[in-house]
C-alpha atoms as a PDB file:
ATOM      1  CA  UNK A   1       0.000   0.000   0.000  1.00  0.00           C
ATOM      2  CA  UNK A   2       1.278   3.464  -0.780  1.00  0.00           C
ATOM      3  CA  UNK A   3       1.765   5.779   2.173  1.00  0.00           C
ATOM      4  CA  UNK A   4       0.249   8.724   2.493  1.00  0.00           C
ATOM      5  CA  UNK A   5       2.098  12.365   2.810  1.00  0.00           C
ATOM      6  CA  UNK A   6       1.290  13.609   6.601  1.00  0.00           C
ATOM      7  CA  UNK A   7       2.728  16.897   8.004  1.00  0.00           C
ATOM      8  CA  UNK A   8       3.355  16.600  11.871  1.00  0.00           C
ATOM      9  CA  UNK A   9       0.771  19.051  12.512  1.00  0.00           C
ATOM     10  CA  UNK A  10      -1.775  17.246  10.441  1.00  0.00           C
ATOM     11  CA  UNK A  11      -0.576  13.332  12.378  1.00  0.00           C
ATOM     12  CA  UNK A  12      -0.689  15.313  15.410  1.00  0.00           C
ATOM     13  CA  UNK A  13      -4.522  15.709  14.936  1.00  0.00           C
ATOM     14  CA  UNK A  14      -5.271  12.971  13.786  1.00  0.00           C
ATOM     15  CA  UNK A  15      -3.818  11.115  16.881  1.00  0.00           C
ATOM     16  CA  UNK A  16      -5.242  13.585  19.619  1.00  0.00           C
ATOM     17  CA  UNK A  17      -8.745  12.905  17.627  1.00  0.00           C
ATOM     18  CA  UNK A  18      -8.528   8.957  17.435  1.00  0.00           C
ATOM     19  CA  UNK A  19      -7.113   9.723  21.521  1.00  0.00           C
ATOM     20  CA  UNK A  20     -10.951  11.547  22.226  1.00  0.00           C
ATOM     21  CA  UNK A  21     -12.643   8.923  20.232  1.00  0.00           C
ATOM     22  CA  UNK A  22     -11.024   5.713  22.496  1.00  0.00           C
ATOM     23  CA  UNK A  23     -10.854   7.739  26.027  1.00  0.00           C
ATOM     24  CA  UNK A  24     -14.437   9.664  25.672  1.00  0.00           C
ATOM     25  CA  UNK A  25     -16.510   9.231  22.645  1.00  0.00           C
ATOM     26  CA  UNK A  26     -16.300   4.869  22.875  1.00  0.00           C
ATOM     27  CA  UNK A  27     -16.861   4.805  26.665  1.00  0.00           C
ATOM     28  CA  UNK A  28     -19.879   7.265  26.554  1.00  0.00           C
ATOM     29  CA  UNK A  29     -21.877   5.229  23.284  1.00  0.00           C
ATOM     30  CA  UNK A  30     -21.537   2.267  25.443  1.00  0.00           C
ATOM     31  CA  UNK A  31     -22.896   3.738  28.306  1.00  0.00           C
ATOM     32  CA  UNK A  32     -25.868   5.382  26.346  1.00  0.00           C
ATOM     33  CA  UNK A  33     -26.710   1.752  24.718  1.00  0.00           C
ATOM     34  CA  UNK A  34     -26.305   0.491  28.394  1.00  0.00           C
ATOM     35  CA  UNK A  35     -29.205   2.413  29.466  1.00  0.00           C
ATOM     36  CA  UNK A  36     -31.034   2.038  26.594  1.00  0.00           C
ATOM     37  CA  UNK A  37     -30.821  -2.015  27.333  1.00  0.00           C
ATOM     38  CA  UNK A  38     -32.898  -1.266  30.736  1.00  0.00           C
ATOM     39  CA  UNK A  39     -35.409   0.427  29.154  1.00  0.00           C
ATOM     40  CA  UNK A  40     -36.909  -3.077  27.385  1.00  0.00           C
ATOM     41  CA  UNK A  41     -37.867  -3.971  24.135  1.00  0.00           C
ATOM     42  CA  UNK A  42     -34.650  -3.114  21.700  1.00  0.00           C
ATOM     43  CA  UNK A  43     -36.927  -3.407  18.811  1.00  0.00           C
ATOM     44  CA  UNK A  44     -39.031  -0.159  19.390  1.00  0.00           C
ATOM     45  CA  UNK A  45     -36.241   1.828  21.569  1.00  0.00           C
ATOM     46  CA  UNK A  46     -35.145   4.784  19.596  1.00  0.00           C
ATOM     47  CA  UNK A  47     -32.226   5.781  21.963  1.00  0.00           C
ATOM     48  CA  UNK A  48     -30.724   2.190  21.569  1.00  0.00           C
ATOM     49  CA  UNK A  49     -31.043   2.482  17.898  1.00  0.00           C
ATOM     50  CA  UNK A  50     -29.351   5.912  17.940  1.00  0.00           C
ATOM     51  CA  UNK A  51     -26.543   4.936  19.928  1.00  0.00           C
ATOM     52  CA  UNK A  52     -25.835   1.593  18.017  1.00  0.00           C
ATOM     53  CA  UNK A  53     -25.921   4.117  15.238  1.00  0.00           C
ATOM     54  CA  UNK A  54     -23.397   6.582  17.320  1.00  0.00           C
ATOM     55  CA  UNK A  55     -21.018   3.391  17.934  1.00  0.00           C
ATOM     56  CA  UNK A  56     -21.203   2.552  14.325  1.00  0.00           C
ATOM     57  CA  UNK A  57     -20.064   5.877  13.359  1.00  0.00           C
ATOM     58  CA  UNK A  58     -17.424   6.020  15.694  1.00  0.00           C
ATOM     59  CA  UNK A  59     -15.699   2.476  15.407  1.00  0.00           C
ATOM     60  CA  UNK A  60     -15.656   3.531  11.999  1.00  0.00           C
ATOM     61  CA  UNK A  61     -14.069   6.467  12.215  1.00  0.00           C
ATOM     62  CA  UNK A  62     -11.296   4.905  14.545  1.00  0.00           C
ATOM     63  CA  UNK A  63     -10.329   2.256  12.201  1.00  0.00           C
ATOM     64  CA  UNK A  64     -10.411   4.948   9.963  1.00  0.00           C
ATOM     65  CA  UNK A  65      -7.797   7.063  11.412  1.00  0.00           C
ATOM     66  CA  UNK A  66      -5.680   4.320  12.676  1.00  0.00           C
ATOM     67  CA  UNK A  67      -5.730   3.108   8.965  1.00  0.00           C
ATOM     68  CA  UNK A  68      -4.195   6.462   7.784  1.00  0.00           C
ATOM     69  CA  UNK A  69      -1.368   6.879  10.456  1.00  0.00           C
ATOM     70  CA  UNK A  70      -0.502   3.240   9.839  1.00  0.00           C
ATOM     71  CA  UNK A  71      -0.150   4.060   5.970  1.00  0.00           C
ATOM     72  CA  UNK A  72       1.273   7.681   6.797  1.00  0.00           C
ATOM     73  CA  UNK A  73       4.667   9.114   6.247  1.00  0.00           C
ATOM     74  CA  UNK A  74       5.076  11.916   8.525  1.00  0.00           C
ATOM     75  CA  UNK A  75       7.582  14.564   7.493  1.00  0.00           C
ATOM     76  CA  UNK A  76       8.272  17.284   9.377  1.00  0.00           C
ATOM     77  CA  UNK A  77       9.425  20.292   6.786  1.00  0.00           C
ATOM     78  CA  UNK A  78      11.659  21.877   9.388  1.00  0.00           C
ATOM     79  CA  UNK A  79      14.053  19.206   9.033  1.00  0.00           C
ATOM     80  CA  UNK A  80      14.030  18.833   5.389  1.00  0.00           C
ATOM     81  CA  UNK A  81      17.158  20.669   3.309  1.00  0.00           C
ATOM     82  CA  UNK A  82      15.205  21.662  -0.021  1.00  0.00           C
ATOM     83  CA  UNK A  83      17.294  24.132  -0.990  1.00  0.00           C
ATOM     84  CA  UNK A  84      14.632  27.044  -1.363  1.00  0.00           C
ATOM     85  CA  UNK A  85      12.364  25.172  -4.049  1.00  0.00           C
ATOM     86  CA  UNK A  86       8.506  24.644  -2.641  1.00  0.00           C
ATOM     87  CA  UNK A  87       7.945  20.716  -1.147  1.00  0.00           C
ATOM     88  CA  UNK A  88       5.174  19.295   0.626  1.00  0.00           C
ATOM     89  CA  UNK A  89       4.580  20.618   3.980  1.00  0.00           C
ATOM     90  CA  UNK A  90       5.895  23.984   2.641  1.00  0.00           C
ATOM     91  CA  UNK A  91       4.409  27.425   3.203  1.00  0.00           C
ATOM     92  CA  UNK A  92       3.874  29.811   0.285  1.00  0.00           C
ATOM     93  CA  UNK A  93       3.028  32.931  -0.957  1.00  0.00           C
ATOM     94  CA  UNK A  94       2.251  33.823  -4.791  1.00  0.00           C
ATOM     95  CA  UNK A  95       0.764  36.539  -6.241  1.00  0.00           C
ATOM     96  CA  UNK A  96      -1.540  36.543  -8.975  1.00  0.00           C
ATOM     97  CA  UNK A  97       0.630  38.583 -11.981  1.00  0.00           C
ATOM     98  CA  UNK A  98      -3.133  39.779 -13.555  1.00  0.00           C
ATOM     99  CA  UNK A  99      -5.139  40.693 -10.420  1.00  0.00           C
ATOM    100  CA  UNK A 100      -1.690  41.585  -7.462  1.00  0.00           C
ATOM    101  CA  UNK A 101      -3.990  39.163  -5.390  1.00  0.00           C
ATOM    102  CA  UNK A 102      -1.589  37.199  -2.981  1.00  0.00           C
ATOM    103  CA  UNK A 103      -2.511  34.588  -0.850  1.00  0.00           C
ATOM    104  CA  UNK A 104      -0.237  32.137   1.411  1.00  0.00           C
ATOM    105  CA  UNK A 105      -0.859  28.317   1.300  1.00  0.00           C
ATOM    106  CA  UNK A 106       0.585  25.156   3.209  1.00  0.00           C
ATOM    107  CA  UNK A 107       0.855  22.372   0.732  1.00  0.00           C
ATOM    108  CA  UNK A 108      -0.230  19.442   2.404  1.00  0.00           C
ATOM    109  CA  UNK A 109      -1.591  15.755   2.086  1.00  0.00           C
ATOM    110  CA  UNK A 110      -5.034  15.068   0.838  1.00  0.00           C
ATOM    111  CA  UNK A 111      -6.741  14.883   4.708  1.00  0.00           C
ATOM    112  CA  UNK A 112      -5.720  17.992   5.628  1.00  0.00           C
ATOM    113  CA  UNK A 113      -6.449  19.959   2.839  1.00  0.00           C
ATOM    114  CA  UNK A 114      -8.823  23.386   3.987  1.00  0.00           C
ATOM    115  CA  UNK A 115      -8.679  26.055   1.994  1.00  0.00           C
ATOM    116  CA  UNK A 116     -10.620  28.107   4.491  1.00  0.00           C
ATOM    117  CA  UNK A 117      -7.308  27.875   7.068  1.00  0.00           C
ATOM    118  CA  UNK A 118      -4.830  28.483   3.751  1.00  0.00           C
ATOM    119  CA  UNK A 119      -4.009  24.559   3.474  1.00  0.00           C
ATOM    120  CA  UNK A 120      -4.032  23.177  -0.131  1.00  0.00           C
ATOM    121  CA  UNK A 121      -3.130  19.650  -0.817  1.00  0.00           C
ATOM    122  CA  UNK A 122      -0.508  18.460  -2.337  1.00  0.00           C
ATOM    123  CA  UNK A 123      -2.120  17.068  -5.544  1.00  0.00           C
ATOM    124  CA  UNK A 124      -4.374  20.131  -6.292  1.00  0.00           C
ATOM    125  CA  UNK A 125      -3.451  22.051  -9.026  1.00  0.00           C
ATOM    126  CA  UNK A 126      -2.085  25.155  -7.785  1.00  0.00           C
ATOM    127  CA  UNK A 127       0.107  22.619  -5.098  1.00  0.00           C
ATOM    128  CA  UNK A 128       1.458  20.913  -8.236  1.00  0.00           C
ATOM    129  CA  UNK A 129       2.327  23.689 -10.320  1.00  0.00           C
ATOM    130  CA  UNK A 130       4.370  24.844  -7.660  1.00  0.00           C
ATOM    131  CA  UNK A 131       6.450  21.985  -6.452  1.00  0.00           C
ATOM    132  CA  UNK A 132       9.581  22.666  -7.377  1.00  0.00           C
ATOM    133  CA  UNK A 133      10.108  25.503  -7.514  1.00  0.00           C
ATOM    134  CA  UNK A 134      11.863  28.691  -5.968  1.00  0.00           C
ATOM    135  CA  UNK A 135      11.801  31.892  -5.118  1.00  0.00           C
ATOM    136  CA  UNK A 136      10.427  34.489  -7.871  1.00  0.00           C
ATOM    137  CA  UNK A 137       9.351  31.928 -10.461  1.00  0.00           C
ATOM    138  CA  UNK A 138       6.274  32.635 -12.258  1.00  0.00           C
ATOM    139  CA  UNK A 139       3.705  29.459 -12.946  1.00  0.00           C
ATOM    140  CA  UNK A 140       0.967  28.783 -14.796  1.00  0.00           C
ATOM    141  CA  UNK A 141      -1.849  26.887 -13.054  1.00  0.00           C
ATOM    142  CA  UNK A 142      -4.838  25.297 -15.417  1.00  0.00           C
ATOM    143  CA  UNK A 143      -7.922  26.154 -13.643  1.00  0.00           C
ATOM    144  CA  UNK A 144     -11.087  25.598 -14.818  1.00  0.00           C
ATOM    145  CA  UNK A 145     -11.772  29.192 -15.774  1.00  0.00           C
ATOM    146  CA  UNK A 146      -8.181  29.098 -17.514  1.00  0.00           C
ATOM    147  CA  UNK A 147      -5.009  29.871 -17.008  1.00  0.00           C
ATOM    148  CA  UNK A 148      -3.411  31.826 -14.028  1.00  0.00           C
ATOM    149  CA  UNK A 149       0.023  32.716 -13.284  1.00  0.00           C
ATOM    150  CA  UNK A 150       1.213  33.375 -10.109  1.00  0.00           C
ATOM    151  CA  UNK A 151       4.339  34.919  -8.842  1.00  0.00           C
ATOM    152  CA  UNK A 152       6.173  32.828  -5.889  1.00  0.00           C
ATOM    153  CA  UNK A 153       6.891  35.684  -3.239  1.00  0.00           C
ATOM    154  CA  UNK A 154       8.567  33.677  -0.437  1.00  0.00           C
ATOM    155  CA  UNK A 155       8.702  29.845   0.988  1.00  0.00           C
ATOM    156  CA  UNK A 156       8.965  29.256   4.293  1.00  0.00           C
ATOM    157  CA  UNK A 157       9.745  26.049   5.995  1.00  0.00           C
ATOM    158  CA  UNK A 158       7.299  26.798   9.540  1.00  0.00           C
END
């Protein structure tokens, strides 16, 4: 199986996530379908059914997460020597040549991609226009409404 790029900060998550689900989410569902047992009949006993729903949801999500840090490769960008050029985990900011628009992203693997919070992942299009390079380069990035090039301002390793 191929591993998956993971910064620290996204593994981090994960972990303190799948760490909530074990310690609080798991022993709460439990209790809920425990006292939805006393209640009687399981057929007809909506709170049962919701929490078996609830534990479903969570279990899932568990294996989930444990599935992706056991197929991750973390690497942490502050240790990596690339020399100026843009790699995964790095942060950078382009400008858009037509509009002087800039905007700052964190290229990062596929789960922790929000734009919202300036994170991009690493096989977007902008992400893999810019791999590679450095400083001052201008790329061009296929969008859907066309072509845009962007100026690379600064990378930064954070």
């Amino acid at each position: 199986m191929n591993k998956v790029p993971l910064t620290v900060t996204g593994a981090e998550k994960l972990r303190k996530e799948l760490e909530e689900l074990k310690a609080v989410t798991r022993p709460r569902i439990i209790k809920a379908i425990a006292v939805a047992r006393e209640h009687g009949d399981l057929k007809e006993n909506a709170e049962y059914h919701a929490a078996r729903e609830q534990q479903s949801f969570a279990e899932g999500r568990i294996a989930n997460i444990e599935g992706k840090l056991s197929n991750a490769e973390i690497i942490d960008v502050k240790k990596i020597n690339a020399n100026g050029k843009v790699v995964f985990g790095a942060t950078v900011e382009i400008e858009n040549i037509n509009t002087e628009e800039t905007v700052v992203y964190q290229l990062v693997g596929e789960d922790e991609a929000d734009i919202k919070q300036g994170r991009i992942s690493i096989g977007s299009p902008i992400a893999r226009a810019l791999v590679g390079k450095e400083e001052e380069d201008v790329v061009t990035v296929k969008a859907p409404g066309g072509e845009i090039e962007y100026e690379i301002l600064s990378i930064k390793y954070i």
